[in-house]
Protein backbone atom coordinates (compact mmCIF):
# COMPACT_ATOMS: atom_id res chain seq x y z
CA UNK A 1 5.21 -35.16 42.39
CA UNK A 2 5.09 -34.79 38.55
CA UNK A 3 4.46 -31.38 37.41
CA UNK A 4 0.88 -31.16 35.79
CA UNK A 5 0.64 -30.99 32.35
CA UNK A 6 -2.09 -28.53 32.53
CA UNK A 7 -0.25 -26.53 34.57
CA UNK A 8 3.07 -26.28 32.33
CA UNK A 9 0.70 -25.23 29.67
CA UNK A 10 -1.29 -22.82 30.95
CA UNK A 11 2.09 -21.14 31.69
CA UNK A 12 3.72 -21.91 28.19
CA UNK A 13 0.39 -19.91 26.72
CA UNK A 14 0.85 -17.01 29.31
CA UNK A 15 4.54 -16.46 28.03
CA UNK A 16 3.42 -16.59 24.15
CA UNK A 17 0.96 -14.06 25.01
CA UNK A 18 3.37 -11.56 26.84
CA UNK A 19 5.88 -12.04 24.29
CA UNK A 20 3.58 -11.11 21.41
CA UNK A 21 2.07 -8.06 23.24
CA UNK A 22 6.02 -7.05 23.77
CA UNK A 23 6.99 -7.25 20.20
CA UNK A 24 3.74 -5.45 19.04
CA UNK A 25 4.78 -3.10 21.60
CA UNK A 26 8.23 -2.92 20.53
CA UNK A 27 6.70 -2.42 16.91
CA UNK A 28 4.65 0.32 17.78
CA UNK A 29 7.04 2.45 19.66
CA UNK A 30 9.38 1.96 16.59
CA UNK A 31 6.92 3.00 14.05
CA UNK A 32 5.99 6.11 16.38
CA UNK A 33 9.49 6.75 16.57
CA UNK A 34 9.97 6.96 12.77
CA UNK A 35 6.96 9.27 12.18
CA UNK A 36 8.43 11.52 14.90
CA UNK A 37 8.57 15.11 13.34
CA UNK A 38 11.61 15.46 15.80
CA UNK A 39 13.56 12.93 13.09
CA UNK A 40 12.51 15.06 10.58
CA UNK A 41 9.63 12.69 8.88
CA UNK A 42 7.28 14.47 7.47
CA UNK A 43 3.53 15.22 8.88
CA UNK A 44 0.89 13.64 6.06
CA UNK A 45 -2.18 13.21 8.45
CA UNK A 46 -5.00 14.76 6.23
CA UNK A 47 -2.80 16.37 3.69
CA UNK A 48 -4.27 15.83 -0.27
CA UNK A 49 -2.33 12.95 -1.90
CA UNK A 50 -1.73 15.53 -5.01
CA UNK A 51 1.23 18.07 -6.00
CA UNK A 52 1.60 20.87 -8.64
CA UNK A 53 3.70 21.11 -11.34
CA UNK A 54 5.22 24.20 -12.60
CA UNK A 55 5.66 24.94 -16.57
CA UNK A 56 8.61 22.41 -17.85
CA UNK A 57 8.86 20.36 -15.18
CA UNK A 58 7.01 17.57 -16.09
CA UNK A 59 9.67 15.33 -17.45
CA UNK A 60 11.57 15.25 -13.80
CA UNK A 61 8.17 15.25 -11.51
CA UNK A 62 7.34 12.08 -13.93
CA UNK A 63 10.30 10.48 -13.65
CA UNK A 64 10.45 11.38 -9.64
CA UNK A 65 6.81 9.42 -9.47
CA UNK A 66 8.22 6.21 -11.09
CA UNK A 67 11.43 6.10 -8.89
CA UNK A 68 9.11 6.58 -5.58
CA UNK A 69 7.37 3.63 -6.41
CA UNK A 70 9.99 1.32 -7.17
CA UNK A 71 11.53 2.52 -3.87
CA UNK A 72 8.46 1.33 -1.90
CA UNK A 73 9.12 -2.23 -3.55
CA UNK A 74 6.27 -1.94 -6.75
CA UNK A 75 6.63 -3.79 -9.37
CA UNK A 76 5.71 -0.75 -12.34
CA UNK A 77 2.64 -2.09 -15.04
CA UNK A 78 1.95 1.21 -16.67
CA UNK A 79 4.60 4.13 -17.60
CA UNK A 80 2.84 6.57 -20.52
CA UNK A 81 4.46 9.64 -20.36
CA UNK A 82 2.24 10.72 -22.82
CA UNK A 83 -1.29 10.56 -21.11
CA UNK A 84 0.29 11.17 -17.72
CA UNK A 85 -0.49 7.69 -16.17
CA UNK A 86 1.87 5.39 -13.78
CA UNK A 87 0.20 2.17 -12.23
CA UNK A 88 1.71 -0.82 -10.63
CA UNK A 89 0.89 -4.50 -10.36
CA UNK A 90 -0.52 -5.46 -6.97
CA UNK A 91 2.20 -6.22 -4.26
CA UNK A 92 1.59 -8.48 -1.84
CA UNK A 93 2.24 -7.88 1.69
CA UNK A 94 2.27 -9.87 5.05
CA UNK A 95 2.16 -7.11 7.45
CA UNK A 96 3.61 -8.02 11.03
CA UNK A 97 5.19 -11.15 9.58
CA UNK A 98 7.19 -8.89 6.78
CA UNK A 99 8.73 -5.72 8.28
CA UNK A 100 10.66 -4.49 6.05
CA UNK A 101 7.48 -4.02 3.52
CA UNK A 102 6.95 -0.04 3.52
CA UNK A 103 3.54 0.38 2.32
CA UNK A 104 2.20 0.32 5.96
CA UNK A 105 1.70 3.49 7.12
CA UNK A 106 0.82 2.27 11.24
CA UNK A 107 0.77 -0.79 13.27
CA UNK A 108 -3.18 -0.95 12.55
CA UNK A 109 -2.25 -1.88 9.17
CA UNK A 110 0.46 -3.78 9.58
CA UNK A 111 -1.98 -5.89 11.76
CA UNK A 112 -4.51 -6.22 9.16
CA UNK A 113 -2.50 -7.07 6.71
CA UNK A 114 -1.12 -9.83 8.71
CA UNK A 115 -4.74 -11.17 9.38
CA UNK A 116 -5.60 -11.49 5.58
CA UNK A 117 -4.00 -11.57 2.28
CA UNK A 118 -3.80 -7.94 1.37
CA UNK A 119 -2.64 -6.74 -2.52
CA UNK A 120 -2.25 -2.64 -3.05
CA UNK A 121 -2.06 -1.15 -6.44
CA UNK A 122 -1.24 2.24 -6.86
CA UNK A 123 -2.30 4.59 -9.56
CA UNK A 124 -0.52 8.28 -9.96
CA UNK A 125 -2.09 10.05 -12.93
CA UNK A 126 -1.30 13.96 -14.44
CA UNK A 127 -3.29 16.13 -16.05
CA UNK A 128 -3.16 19.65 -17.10
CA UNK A 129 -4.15 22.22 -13.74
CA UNK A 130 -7.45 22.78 -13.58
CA UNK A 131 -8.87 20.14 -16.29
CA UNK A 132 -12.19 18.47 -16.20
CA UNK A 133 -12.11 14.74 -16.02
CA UNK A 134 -11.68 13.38 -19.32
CA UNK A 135 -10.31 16.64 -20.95
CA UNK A 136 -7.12 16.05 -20.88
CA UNK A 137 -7.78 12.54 -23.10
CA UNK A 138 -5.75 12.47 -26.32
CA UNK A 139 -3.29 15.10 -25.70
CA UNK A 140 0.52 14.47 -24.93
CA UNK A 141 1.27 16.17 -21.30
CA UNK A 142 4.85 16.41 -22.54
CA UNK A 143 4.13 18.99 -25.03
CA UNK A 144 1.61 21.02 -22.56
CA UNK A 145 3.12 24.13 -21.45
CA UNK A 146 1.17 25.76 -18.46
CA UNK A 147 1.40 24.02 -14.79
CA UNK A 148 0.24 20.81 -14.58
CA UNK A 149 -1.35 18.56 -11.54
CA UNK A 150 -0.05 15.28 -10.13
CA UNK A 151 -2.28 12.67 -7.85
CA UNK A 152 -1.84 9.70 -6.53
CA UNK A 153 -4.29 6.80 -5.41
CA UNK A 154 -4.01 3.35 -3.37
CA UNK A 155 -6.18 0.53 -3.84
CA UNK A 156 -6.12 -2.26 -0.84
CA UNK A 157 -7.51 -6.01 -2.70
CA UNK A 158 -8.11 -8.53 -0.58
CA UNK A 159 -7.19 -12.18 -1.86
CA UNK A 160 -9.26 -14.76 -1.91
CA UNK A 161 -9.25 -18.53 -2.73
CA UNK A 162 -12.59 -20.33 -4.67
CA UNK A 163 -13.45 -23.22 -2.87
CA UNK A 164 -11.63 -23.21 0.45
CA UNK A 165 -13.27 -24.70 3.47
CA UNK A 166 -11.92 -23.48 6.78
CA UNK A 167 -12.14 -26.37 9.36
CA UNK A 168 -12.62 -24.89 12.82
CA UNK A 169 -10.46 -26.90 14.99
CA UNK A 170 -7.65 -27.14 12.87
CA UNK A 171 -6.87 -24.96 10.14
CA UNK A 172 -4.22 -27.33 8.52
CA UNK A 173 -7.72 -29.54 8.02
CA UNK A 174 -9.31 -27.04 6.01
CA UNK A 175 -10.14 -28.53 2.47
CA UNK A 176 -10.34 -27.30 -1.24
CA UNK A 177 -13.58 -27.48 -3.39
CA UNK A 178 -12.68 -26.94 -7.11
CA UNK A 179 -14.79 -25.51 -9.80
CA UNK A 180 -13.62 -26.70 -13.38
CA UNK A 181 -14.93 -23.42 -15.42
CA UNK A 182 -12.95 -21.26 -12.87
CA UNK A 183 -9.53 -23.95 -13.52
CA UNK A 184 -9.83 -23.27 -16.79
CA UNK A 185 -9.94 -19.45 -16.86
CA UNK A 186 -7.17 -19.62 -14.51
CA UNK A 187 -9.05 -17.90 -11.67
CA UNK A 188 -6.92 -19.69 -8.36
CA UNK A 189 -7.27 -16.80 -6.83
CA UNK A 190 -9.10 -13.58 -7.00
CA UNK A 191 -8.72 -10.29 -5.38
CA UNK A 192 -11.34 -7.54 -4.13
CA UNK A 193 -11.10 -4.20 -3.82
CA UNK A 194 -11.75 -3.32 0.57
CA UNK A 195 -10.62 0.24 0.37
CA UNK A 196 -8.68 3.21 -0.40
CA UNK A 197 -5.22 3.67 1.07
CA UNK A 198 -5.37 7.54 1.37
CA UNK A 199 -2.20 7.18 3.92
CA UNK A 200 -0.20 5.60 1.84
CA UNK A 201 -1.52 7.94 -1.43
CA UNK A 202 -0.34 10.64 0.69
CA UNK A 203 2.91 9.81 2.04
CA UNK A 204 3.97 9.13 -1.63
CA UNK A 205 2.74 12.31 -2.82
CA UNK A 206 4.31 13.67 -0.15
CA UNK A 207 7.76 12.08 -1.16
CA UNK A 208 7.52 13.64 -4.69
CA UNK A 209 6.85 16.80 -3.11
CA UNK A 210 9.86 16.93 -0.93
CA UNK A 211 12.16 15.45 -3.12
CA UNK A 212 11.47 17.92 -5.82
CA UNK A 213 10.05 20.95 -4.36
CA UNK A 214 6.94 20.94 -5.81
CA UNK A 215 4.18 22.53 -4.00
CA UNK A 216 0.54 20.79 -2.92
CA UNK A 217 -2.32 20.89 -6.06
CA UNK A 218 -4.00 24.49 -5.16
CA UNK A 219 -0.95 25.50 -2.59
């Protein structure tokens, strides 16, 4: 008797299923075996995503900051040495479906990113220790000579596209509206802000820290 198509894909749908659960699986225990303190990774869970600079060592923590972030795969927008400011442009990440990207800092976030179009920028700004916002404006932090204070901050955009309409039985049907005012400012796409990436702020901070001996802001 012919085997029932029903049948053969019922079973075809079990074995997709099982296989993703494994490789999330497999995914997890890897990323739980890289944060392992045994391995010698560093513990970041709740520490400040800031660092302190001693007298004259602003040139090399500065210089540390900008390497760090080309390591995790930024592309650098701002470098001013001067007002103490580093940003990126926003890198684009798939999560799951692009391993190697580091920015991730757990398999909840690797899963989210996979689920929508996710952009992070990352800001890592100096200032003179103990200055009020703003007072440090104007003045060139590589002539300052007490300690000075280093933090970092991680911006999560999700992407979106004007005009799309999702079909619900087949996304490959979905369609495209266009607006001519946003074609001409060149808006395809647009991104909005979701949240702060504290984990990933703080495993960078963390990396200047270790790689340079500097201590925590107020440590």
């Amino acid at each position: 008797m012919p085997e029932c198509g029903c049948g053969y894909a019922a079973r075809m749908k079990t074995s997709l299923m099982i296989a993703m659960v494994g490789a999330a699986a497999a995914l997890a225990g890897g990323c739980a075996h890289q944060a392992s303190p045994a391995d010698g990774a560093p513990s970041v869970a709740g520490a400040p995503a800031t660092f302190r600079l001693n007298a004259g060592e602003y040139a090399r923590a500065f210089d540390r900051a900008r390497n760090e972030l080309r390591e995790f795969g930024f592309i650098l927008d701002r470098v001013d040495a001067q007002a103490g400011v580093i940003t990126t442009l926003p890198k684009g990440t798939g999560g799951l479906a692009t391993p190697w990207d580091q920015e991730q800092s757990g398999l909840d976030d690797r899963a989210e990113d996979a689920a929508h179009r996710h952009r992070r920028i990352v800001r890592i700004e100096f200032a003179p220790a103990g200055a009020a916002p703003g007072e440090a404006e104007g003045r060139d932090l590589r002539a300052e000579t007490g300690p000075i204070e280093g933090q970092v901050s991680a911006t999560v955009y999700r992407v979106h596209q004007p005009g799309w309409r999702v079909n619900t039985q087949a996304i490959l049907n979905s369609t495209y509206t266009r607006d001519p005012q946003l074609d001409e400012r060149g808006m395809t796409t647009y991104g909005v802000a979701v949240r702060q990436d504290d984990a990933l702020a703080r495993r960078i901070a963390e990396r200047v820290r270790e790689r340079t001996g500097y201590q925590r802001a107020g440590g």
